[in-house]
Protein backbone atom coordinates (compact mmCIF):
# COMPACT_ATOMS: atom_id res chain seq x y z
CA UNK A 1 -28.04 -1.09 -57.85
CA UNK A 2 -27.28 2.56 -57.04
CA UNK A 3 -28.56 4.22 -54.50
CA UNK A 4 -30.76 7.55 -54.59
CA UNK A 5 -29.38 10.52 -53.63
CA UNK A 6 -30.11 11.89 -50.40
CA UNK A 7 -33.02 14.35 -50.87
CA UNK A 8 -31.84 18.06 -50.85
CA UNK A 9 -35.78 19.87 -50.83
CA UNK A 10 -37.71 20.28 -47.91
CA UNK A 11 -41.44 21.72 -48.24
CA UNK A 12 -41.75 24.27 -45.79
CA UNK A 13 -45.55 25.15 -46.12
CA UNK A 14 -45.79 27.43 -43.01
CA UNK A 15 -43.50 29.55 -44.43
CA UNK A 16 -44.57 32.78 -46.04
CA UNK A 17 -42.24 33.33 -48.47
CA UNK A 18 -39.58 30.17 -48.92
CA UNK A 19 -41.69 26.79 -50.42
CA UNK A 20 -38.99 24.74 -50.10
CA UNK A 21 -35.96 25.05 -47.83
CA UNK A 22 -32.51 23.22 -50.02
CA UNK A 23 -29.27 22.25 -49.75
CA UNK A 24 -27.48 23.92 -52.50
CA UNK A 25 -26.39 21.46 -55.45
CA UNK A 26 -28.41 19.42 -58.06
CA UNK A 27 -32.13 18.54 -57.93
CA UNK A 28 -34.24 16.36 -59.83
CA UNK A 29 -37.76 16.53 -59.61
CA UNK A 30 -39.92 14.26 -61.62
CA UNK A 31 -43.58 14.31 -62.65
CA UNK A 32 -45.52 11.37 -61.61
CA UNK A 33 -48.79 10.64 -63.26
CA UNK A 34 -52.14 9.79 -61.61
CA UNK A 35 -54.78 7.14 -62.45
CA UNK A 36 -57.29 9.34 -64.33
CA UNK A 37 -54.90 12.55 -64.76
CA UNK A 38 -53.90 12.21 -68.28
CA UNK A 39 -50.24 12.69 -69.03
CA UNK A 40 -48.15 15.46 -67.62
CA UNK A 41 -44.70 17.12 -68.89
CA UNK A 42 -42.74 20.27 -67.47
CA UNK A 43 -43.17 22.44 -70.73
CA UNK A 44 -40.63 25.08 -69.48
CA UNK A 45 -38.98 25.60 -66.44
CA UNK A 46 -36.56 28.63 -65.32
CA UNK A 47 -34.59 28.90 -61.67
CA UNK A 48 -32.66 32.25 -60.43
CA UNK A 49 -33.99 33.53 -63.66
CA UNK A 50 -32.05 30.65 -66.05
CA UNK A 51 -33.67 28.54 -68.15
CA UNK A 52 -33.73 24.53 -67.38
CA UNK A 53 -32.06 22.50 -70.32
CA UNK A 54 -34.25 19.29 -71.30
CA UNK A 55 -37.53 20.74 -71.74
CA UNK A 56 -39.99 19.01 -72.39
CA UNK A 57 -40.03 16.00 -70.22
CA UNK A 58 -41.31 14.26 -67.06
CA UNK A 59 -37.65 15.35 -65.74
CA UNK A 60 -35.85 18.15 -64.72
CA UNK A 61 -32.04 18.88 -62.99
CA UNK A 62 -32.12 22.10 -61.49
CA UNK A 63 -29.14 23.55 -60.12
CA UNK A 64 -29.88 25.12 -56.32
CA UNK A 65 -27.82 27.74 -55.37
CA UNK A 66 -27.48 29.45 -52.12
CA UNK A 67 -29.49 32.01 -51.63
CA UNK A 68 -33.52 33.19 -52.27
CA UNK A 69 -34.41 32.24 -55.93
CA UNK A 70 -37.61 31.20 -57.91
CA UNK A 71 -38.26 28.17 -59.50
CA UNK A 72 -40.77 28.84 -62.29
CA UNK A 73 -42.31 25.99 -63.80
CA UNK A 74 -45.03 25.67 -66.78
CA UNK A 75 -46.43 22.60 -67.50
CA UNK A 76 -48.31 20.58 -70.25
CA UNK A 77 -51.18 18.51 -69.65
CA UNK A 78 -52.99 15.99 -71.97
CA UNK A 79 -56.30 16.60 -70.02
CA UNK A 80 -55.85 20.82 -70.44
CA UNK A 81 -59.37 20.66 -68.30
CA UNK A 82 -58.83 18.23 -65.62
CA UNK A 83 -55.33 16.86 -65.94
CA UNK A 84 -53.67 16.06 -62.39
CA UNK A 85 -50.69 14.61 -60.86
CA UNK A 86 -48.03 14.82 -58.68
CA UNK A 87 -44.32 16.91 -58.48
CA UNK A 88 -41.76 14.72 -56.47
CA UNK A 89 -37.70 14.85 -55.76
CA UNK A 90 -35.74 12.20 -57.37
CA UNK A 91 -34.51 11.03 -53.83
CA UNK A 92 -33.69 8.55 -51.04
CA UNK A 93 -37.03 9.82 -49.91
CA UNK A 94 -38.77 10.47 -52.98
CA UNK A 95 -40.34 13.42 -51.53
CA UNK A 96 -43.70 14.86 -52.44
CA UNK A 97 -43.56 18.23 -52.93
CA UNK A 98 -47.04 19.67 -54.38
CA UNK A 99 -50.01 18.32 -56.36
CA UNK A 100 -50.18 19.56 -60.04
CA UNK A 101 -53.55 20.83 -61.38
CA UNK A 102 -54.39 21.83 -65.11
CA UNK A 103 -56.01 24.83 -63.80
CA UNK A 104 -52.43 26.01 -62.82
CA UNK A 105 -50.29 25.74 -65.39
CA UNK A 106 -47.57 27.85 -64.51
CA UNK A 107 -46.28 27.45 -60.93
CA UNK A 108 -43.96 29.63 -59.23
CA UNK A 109 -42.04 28.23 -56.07
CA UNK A 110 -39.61 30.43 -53.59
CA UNK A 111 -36.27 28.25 -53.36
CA UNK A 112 -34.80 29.08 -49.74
CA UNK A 113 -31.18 27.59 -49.68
């Protein structure tokens, strides 16, 4: 069985300006659904002002590069009024990085790497 990579994203929420401090290389974040949230895809989803190939899915690969760059995500929701879940690394640690809400669709996080 293969083993996860080792998780490059780390949520840095007393930060004012970086969300996440990386490790430069590729990142997969995943969607994953809540009882009672309704089902979730990213619609769209640019980084360092490139769009994400694979759109949409519960999936994304994003490239991190060195430097300060914004991920911009926009997601779909089932539930447009109430839909939740949850936005998570694909990682040895399957980290949790934020709770998704309906009433934001589009998301904008500061990459710090």
């Amino acid at each position: 069985m293969p083993t996860a990579p080792k998780c490059k994203l780390r949520p840095t929420p007393q930060d004012p300006i970086c969300a996440f401090k990386a490790t430069p290389g590729d990142v997969t974040l995943e969607i994953k659904e809540v009882d009672g949230g309704g089902f979730i895809d990213f619609e769209t989803a640019t980084y360092a002002g490139k769009a994400i190939p694979g759109t949409p899915s519960k999936k994304i690969t994003v490239p991190i590069v060195a430097g300060q760059n914004d991920l911009i995500l926009v997601y779909s929701f089932t539930k447009p009024d109430n839909g939740h879940g949850e936005l998570h690394e694909v990682c040895d640690q399957n980290t949790f990085l934020d709770t998704i809400r309906a009433a934001s669709k589009v998301v904008a996080y500061t990459i710090c790497a």
